[in-house]
N, C-alpha and C. Protein backbone atom coordinates (compact mmCIF):
# COMPACT_ATOMS: atom_id res chain seq x y z
N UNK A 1 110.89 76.62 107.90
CA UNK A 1 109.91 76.01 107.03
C UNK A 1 110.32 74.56 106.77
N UNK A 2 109.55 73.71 106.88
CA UNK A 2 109.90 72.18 106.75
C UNK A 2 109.96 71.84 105.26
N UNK A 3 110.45 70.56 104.86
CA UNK A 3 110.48 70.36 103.41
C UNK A 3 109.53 69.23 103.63
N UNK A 4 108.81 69.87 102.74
CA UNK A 4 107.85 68.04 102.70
C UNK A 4 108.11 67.28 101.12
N UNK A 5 108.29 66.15 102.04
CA UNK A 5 108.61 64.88 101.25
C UNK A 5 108.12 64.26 100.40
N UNK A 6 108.43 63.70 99.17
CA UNK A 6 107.31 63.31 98.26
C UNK A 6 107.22 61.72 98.31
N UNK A 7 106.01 61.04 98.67
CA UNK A 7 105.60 59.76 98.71
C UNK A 7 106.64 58.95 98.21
N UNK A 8 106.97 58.16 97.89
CA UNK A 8 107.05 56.79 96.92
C UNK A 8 105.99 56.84 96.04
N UNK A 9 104.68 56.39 96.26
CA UNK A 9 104.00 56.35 95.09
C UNK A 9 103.64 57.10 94.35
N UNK A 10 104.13 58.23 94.44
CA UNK A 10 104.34 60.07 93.60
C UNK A 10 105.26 59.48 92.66
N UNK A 11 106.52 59.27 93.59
CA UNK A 11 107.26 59.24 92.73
C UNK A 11 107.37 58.10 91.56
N UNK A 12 106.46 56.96 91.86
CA UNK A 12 106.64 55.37 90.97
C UNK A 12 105.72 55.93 90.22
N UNK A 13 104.83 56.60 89.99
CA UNK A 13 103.92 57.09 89.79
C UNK A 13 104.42 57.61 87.88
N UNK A 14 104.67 58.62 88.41
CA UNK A 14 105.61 59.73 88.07
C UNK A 14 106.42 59.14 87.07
N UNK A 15 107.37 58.26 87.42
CA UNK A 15 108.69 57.14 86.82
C UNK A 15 107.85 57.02 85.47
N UNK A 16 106.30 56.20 85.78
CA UNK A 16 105.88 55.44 84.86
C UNK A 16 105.20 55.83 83.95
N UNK A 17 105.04 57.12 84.02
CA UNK A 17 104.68 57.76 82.97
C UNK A 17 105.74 58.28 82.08
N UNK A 18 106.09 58.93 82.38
CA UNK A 18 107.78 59.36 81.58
C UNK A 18 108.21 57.82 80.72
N UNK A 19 108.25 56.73 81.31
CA UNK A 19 107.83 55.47 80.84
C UNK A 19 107.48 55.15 79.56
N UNK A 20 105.77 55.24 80.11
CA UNK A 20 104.96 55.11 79.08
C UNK A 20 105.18 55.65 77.95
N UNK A 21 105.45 57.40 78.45
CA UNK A 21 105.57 58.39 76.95
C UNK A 21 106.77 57.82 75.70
N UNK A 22 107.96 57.13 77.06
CA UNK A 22 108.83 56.63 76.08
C UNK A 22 108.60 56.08 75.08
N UNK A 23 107.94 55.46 75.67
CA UNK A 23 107.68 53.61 74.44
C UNK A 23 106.50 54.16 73.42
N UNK A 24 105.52 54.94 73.95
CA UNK A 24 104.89 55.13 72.68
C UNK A 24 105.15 56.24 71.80
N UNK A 25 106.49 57.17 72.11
CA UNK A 25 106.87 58.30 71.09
C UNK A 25 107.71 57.45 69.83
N UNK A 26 108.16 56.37 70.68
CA UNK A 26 109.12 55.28 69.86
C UNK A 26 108.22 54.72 68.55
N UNK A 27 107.68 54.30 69.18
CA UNK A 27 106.53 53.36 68.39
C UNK A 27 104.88 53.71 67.75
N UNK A 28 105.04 55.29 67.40
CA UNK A 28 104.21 55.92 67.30
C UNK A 28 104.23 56.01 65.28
N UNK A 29 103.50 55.92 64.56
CA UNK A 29 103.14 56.46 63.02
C UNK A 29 103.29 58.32 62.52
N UNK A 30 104.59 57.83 61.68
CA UNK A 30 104.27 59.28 61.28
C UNK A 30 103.38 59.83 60.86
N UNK A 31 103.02 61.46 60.93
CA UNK A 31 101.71 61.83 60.53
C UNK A 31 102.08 61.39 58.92
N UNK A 32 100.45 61.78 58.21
CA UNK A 32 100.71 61.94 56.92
C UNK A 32 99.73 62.36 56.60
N UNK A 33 99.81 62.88 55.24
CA UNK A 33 98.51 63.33 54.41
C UNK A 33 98.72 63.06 52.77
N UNK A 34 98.09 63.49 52.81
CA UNK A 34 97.15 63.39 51.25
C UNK A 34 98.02 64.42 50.01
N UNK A 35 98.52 64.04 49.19
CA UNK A 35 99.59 64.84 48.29
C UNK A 35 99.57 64.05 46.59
N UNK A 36 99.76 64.84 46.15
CA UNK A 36 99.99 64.54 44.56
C UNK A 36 100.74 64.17 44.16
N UNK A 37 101.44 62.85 43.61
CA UNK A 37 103.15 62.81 43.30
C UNK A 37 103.57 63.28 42.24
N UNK A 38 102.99 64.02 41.78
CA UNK A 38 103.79 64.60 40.45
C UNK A 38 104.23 65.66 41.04
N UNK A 39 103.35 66.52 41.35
CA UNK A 39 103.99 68.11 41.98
C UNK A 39 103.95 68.40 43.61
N UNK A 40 103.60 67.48 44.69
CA UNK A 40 103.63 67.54 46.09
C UNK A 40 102.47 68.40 46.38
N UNK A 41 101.08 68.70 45.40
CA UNK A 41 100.19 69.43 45.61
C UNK A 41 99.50 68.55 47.05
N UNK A 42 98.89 69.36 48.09
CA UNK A 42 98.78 69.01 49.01
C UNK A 42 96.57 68.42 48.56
N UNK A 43 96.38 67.60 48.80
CA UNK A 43 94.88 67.33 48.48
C UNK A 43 94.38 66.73 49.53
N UNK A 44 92.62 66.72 49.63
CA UNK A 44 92.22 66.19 50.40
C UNK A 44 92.31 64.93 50.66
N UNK A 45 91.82 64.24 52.02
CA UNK A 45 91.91 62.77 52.47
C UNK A 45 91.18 61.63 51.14
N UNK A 46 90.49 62.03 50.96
CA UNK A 46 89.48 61.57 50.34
C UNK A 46 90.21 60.74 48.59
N UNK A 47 91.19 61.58 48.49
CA UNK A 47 91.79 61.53 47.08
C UNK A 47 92.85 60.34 47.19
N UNK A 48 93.22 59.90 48.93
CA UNK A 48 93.87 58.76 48.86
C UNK A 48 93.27 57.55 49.31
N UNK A 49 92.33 57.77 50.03
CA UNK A 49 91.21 56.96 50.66
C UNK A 49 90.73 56.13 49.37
N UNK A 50 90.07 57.02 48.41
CA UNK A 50 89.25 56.33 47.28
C UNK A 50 90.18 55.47 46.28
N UNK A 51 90.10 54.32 45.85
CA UNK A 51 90.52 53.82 44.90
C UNK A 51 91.08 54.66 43.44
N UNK A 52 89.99 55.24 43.05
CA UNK A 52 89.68 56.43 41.96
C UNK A 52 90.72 57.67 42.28
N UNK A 53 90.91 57.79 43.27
CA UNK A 53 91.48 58.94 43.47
C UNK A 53 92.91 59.21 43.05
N UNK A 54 93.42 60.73 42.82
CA UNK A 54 94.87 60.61 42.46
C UNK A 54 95.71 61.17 42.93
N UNK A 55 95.97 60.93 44.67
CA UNK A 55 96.73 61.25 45.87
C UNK A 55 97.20 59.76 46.25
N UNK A 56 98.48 59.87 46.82
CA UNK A 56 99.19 59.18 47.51
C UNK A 56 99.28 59.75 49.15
N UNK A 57 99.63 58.76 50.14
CA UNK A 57 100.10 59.15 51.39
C UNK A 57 101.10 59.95 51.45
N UNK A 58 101.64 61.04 51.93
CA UNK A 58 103.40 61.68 52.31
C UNK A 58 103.09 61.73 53.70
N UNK A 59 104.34 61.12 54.08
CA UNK A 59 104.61 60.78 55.31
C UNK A 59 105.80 61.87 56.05
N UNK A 60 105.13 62.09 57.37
CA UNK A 60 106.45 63.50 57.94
C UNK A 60 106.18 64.74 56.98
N UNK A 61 106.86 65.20 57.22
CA UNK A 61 107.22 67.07 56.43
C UNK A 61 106.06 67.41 57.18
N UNK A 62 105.99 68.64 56.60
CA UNK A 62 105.01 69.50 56.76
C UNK A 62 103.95 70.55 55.77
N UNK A 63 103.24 71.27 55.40
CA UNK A 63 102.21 71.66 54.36
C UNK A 63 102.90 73.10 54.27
N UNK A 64 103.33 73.57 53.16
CA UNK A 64 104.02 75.10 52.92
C UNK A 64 102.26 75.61 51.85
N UNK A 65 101.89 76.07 52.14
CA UNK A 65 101.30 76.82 51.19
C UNK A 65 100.69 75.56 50.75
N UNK A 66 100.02 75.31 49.53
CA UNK A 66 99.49 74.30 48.98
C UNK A 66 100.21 73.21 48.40
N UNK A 67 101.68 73.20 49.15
CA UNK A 67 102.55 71.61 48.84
C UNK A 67 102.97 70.97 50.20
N UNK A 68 103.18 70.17 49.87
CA UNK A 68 103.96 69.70 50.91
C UNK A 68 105.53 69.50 50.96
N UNK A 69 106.38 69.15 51.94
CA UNK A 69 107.47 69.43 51.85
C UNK A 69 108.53 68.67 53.25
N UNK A 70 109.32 68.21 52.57
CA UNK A 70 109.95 67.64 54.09
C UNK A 70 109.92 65.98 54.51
N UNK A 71 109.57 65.50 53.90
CA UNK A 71 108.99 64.10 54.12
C UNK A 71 109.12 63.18 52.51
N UNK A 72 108.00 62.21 52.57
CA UNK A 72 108.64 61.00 51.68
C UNK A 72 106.89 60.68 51.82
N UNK A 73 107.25 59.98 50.38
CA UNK A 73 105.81 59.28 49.95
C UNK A 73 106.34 57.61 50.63
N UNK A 74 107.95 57.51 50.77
CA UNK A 74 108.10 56.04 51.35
C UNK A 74 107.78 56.47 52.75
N UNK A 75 106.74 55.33 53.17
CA UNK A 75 106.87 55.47 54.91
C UNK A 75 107.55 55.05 56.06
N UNK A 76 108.90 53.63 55.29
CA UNK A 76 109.46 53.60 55.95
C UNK A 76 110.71 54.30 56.11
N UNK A 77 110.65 55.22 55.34
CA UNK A 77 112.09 56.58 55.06
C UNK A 77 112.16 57.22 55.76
N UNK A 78 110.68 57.58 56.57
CA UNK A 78 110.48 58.52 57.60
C UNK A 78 110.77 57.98 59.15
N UNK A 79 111.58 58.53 59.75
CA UNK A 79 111.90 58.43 61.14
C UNK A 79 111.00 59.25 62.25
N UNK A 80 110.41 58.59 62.15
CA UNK A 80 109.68 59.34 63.80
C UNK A 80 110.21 59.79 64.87
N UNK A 81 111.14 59.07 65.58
CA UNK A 81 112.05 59.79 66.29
C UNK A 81 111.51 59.41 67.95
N UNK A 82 111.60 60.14 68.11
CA UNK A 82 111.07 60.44 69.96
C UNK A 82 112.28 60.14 71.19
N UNK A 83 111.58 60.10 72.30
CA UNK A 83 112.96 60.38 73.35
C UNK A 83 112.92 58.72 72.86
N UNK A 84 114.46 58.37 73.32
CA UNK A 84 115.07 56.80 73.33
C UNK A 84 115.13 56.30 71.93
N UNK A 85 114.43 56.37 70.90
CA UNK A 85 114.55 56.08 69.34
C UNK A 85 115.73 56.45 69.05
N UNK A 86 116.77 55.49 68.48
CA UNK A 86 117.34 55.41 67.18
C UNK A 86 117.23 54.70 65.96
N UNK A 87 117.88 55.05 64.86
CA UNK A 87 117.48 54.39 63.81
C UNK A 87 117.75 55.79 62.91
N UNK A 88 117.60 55.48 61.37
CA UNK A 88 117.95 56.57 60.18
C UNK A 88 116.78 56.65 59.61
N UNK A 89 116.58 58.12 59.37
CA UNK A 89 115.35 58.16 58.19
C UNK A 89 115.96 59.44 57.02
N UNK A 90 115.43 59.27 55.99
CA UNK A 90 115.45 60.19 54.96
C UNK A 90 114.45 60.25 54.59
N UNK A 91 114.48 61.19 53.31
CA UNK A 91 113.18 61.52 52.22
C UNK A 91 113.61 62.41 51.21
């Protein structure tokens, strides 16, 4: 059985995506949502969107039940991470 060979442009191909993914896992926004800062009650978009409203952004974590948890109302505390990123985050 013969081995067949893979192009060059498979492979540059290929390179430059793995690439791409790099640079934008790097440089990508943590998620966030909509939370209460007194008690981390998790609320709709709408409650940080509006002026009136009384939600802040939390940035990272994740939603347990009706709080949130894991993350930071600071957004630059949060580390996004991805392949090739360093740097420190807390919360």
């Amino acid at each position: 059985m013969a081995r067949r060979r893979l192009r060059s442009s498979t492979v540059v191909l290929g390179g430059m995506g793995v690439l791409a993914m790099a640079i934008t896992s790097c440089g990508s926004e943590p998620d966030k949502r909509c939370a209460d800062p007194s008690d981390l009650t998790s609320l709709p978009s709408y409650e940080c969107d509006d002026s009136s409203g009384t939600g802040s952004y939390y940035y990272g974590g994740t939603v347990n039940g009706a709080t949130v948890e894991g993350g930071s109302f600071d957004k630059s505390a949060v580390d996004r991470g991805g392949f090739g990123c360093s740097g420190s985050g807390g919360g």
